[in-house]
Protein backbone atom coordinates (compact mmCIF):
# COMPACT_ATOMS: atom_id res chain seq x y z
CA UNK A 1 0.00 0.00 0.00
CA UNK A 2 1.44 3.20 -0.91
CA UNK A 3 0.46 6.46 0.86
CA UNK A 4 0.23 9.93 -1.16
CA UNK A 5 -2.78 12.58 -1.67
CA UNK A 6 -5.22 10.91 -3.83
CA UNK A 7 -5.55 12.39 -7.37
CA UNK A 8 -8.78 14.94 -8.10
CA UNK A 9 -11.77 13.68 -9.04
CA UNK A 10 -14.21 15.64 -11.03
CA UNK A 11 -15.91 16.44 -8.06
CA UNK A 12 -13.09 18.24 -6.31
CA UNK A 13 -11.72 19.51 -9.11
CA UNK A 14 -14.85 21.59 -9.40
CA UNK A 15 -14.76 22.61 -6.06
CA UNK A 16 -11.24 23.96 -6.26
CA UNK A 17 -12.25 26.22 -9.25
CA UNK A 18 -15.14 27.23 -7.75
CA UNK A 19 -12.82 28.11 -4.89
CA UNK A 20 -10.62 30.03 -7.07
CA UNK A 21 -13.28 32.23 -8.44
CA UNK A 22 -14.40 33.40 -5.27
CA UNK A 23 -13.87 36.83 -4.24
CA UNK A 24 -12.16 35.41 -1.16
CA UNK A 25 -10.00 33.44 -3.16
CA UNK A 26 -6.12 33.69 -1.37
CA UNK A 27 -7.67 36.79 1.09
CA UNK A 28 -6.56 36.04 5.08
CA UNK A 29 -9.78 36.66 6.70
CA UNK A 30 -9.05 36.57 10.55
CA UNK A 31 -11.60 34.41 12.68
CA UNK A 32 -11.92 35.69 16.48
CA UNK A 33 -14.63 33.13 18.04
CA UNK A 34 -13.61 31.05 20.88
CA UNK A 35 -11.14 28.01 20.90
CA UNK A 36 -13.16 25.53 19.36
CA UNK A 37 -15.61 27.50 18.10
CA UNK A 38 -14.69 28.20 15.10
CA UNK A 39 -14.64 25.53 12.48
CA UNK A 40 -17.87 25.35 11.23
CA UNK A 41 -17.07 29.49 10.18
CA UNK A 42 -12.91 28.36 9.19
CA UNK A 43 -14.30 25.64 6.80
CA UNK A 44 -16.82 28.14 4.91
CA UNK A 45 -13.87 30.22 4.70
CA UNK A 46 -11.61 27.33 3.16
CA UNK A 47 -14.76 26.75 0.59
CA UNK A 48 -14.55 29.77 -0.38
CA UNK A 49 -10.81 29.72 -1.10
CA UNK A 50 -9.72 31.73 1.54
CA UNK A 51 -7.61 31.45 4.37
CA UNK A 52 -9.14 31.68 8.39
CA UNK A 53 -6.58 32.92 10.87
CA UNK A 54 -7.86 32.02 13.56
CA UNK A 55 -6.99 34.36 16.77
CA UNK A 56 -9.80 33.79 19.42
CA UNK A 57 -10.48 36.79 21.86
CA UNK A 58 -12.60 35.23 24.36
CA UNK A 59 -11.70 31.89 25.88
CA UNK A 60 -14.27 29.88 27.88
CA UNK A 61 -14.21 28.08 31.11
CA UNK A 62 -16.36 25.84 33.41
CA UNK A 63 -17.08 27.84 36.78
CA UNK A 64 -15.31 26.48 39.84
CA UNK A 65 -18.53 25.74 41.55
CA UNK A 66 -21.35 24.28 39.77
CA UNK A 67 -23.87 24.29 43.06
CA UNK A 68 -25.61 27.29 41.92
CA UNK A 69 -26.41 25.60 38.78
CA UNK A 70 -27.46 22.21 40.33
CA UNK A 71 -29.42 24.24 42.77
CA UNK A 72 -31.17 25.69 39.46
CA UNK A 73 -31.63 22.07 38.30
CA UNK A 74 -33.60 20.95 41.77
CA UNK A 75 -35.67 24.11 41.03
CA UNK A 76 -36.25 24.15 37.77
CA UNK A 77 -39.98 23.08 38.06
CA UNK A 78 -40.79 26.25 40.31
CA UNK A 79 -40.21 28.31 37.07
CA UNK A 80 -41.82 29.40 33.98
CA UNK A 81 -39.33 30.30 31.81
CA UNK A 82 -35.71 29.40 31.40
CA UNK A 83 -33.82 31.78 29.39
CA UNK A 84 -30.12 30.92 27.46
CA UNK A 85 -28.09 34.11 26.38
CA UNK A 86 -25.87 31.64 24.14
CA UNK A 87 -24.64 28.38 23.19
CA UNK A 88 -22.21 28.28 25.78
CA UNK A 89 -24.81 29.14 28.32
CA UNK A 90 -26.90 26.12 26.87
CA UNK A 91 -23.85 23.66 27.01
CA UNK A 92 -22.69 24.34 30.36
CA UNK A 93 -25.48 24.69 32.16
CA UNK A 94 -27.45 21.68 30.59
CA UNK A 95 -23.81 19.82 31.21
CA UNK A 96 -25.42 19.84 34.78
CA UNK A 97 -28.87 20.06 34.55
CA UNK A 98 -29.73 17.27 32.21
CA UNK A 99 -26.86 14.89 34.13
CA UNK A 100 -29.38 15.40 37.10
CA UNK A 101 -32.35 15.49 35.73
CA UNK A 102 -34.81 15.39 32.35
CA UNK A 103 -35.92 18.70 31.32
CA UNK A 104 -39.38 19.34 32.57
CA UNK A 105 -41.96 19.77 29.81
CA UNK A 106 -43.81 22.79 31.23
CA UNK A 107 -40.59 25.55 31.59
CA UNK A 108 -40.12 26.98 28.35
CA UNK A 109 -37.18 27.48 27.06
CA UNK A 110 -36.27 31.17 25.23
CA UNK A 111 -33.14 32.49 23.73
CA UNK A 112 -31.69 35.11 21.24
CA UNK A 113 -30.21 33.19 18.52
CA UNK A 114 -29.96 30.72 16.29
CA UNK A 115 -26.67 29.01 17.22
CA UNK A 116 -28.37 28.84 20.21
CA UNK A 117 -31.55 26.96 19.25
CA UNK A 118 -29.32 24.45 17.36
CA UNK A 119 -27.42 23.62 20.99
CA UNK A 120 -30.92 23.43 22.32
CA UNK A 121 -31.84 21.19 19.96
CA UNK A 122 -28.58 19.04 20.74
CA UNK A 123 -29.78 18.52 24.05
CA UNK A 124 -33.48 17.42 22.99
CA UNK A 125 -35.34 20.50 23.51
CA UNK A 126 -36.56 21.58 20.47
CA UNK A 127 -39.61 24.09 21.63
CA UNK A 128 -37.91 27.13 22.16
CA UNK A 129 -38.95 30.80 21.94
CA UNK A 130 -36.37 32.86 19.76
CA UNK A 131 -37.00 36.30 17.70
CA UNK A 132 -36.55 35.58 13.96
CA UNK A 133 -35.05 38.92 12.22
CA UNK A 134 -32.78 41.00 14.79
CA UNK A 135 -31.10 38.55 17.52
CA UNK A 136 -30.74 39.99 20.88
CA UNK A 137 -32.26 40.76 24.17
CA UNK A 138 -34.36 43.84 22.72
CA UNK A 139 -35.82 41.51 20.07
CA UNK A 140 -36.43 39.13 22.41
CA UNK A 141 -38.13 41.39 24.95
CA UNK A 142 -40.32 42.19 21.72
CA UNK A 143 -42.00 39.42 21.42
CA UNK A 144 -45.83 39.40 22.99
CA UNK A 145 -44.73 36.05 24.93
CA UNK A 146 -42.68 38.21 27.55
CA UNK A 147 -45.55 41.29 26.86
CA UNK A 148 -47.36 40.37 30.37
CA UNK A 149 -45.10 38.21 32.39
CA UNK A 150 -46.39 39.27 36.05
CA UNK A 151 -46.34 36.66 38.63
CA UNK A 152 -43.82 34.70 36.31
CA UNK A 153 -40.58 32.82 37.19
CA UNK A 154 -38.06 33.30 35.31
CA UNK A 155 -34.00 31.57 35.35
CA UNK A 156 -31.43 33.31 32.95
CA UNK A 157 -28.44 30.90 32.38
CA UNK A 158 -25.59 33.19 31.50
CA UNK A 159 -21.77 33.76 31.10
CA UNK A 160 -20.11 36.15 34.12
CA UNK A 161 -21.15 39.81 33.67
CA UNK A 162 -23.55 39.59 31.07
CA UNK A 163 -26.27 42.55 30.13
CA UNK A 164 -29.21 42.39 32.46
CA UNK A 165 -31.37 44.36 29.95
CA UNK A 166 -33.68 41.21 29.70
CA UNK A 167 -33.99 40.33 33.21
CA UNK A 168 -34.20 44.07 34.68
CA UNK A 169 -37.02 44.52 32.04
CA UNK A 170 -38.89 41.07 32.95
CA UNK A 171 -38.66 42.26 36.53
CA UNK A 172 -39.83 45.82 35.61
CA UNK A 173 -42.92 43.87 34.01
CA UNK A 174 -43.66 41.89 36.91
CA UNK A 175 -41.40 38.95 36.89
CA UNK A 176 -38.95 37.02 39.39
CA UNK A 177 -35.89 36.33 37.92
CA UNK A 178 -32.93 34.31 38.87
CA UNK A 179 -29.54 34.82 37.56
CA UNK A 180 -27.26 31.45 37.24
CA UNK A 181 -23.46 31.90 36.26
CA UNK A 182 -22.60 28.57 33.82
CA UNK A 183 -19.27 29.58 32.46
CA UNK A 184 -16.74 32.67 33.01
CA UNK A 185 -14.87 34.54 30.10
CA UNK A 186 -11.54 35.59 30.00
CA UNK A 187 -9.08 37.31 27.66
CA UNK A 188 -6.69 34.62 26.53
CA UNK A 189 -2.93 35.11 26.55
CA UNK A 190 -2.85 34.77 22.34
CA UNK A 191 0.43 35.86 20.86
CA UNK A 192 -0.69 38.22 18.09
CA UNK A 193 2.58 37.54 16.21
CA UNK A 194 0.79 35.64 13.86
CA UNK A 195 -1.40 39.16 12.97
CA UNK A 196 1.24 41.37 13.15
CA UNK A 197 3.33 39.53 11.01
CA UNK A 198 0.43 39.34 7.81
CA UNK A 199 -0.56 43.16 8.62
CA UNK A 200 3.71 44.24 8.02
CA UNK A 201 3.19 42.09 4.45
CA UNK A 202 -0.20 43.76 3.57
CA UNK A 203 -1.59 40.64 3.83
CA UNK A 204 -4.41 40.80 6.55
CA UNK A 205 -7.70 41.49 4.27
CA UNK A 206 -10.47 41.51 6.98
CA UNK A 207 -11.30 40.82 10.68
CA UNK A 208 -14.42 39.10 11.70
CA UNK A 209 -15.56 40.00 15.31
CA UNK A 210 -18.72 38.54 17.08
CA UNK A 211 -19.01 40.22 20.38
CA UNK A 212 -18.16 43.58 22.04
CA UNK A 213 -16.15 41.97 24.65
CA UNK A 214 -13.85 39.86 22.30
CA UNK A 215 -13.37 43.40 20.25
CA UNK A 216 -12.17 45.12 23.62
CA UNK A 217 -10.08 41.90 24.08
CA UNK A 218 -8.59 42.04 20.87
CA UNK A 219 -7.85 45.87 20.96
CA UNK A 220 -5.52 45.39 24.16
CA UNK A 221 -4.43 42.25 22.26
CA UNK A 222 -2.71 43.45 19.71
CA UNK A 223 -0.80 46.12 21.11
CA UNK A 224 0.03 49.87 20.02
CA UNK A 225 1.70 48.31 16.84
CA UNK A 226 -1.56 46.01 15.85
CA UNK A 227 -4.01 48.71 17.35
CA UNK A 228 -2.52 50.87 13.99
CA UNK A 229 -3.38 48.08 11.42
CA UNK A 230 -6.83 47.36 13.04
CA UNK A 231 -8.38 50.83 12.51
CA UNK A 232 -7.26 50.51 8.92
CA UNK A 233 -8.28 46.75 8.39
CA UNK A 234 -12.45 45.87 7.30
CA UNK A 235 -13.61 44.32 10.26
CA UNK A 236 -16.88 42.65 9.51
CA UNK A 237 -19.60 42.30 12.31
CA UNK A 238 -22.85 41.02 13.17
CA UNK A 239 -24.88 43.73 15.43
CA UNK A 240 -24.55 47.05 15.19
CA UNK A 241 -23.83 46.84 19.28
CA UNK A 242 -20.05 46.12 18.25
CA UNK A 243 -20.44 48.32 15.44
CA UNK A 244 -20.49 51.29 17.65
CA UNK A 245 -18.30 49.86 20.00
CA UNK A 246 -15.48 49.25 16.98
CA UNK A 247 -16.66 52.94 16.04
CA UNK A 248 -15.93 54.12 19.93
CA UNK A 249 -12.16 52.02 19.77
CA UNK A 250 -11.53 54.26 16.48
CA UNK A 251 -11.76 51.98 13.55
CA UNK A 252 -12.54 53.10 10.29
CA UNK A 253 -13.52 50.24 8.70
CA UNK A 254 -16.42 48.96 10.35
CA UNK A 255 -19.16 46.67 8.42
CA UNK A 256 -22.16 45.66 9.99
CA UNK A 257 -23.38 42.31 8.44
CA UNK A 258 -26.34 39.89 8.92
CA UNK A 259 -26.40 37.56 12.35
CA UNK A 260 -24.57 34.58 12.82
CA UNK A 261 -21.81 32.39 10.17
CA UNK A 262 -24.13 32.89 7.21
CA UNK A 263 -24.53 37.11 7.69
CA UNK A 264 -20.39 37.04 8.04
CA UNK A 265 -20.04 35.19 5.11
CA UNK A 266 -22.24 37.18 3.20
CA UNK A 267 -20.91 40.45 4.20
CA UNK A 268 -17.22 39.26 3.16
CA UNK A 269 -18.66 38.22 -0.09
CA UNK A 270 -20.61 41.17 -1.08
CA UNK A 271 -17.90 43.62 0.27
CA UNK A 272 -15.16 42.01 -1.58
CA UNK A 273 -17.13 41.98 -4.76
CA UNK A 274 -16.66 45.57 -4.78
CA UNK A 275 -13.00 46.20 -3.95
């Protein structure tokens, strides 16, 4: 048996030329989601002939004591509504609640996005109360489900320090509501080498940045040096939330694209059509 890279078929072949026609094709499009995060996003990129650099801004960890979430679990009957800010805030905290105990049928599950109904979904619950155009806690808080919530219990599974804009307005409208901690975020210690090195060549074509936290993260990141190169660089986002807040941090390049990997992708392609 020899071993070597199997020769083309048609199919690939096609692929590969599609590849090459893209307006992507050869561009270093940075990718700043967590470790582990970001493959599903780094393969489109690859389709598309380009190539991810992958520099995450946000790493996420387990919290050092999960009682407050197993607490939540032997509770979770006593409430109406259980609310996820994110995928990691579904992963984590279902880590522990569903190792305990079956998701009750009558708390209804809510969240912002759709990454987030997909990890629902994972775990087996599939009725879940979302907004379907603009994903975040306003859109949420739009929807006539939370319109008369008094008397209601409500549980928000979230990172450390998240908004409260959704629970101080449920609580505002009548509601009890329970904050539970499932994961902390920190900045990781990322050498930005890698950046600095492909912004000296002129060959960093775009930055894609998916929270307002991460963006702070990777503005200290960087340094002075990088800090330079990232006002200057297209950095492609999906809420105008970091929008301003990449405004605020002074860059001038700031493109505000649909939600999720689908609203990146499409705001690299149509952008890059045009340069």
């Amino acid at each position: 048996m020899t071993c070597g890279r199997r020769a083309p078929t048609k199919f690939s072949r096609r692929l590969d030329n599609e590849a090459e026609k893209s307006v992507l094709a050869g561009r270093h499009v940075v990718v700043t989601r967590p470790a582990g995060q970001a493959t599903h996003f780094a393969e489109a990129l690859v389709a598309q002939g380009a190539h991810p650099v992958l520099f995450p801004v946000l790493a996420i960890a387990d919290v050092a004591d999960t009682t407050p979430i197993l607490d939540a679990a032997i509770r979770l009957d006593q409430y109406d509504w259980a609310m996820f800010v994110s995928p990691n805030a579904v992963d984590k905290a279902l880590a522990v609640v569903l190792a305990h105990r079956k998701w009750p049928g009558k708390v209804r599950a809510a969240t912002v996005g759709r990454s987030s109904e997909q990890a629902l979904a994972r775990h087996g619950i599939a009725d879940v109360t979302a907004p379907q155009e603009r994903f975040d806690s306003e859109a949420l808080l739009a929807l006539p489900e939370f319109a008369d919530v008094v008397g209601r219990r409500v549980v928000i599974f979230r990172g450390d320090g998240g908004r409260d804009l959704f629970g101080d307005t449920l609580k505002e409208r009548g509601a009890t509501v329970d904050y539970v901690t499932c994961y902390r975020r920190a900045k990781p210690a990322q050498d930005p080498a890698p950046l600095l090195k492909l912004w000296s060549e002129g060959r960093l074509d775009a930055m894609t940045v998916t929270s307002s936290e991460g963006l702070r993260n990777l503005y200290e990141m960087v340094g002075k040096l990088g800090q330079g190169w990232l006002k200057r660089t297209p950095t492609f986002v999906p809420h105008e939330r970091i929008a301003e807040q990449a405004r605020a941090l002074g860059l001038r390049q700031v493109i505000s694209t649909g939600p999720a990997d689908a609203g990146l992708m499409a705001g690299l392609l149509e952008y890059f059509s045009h340069s």
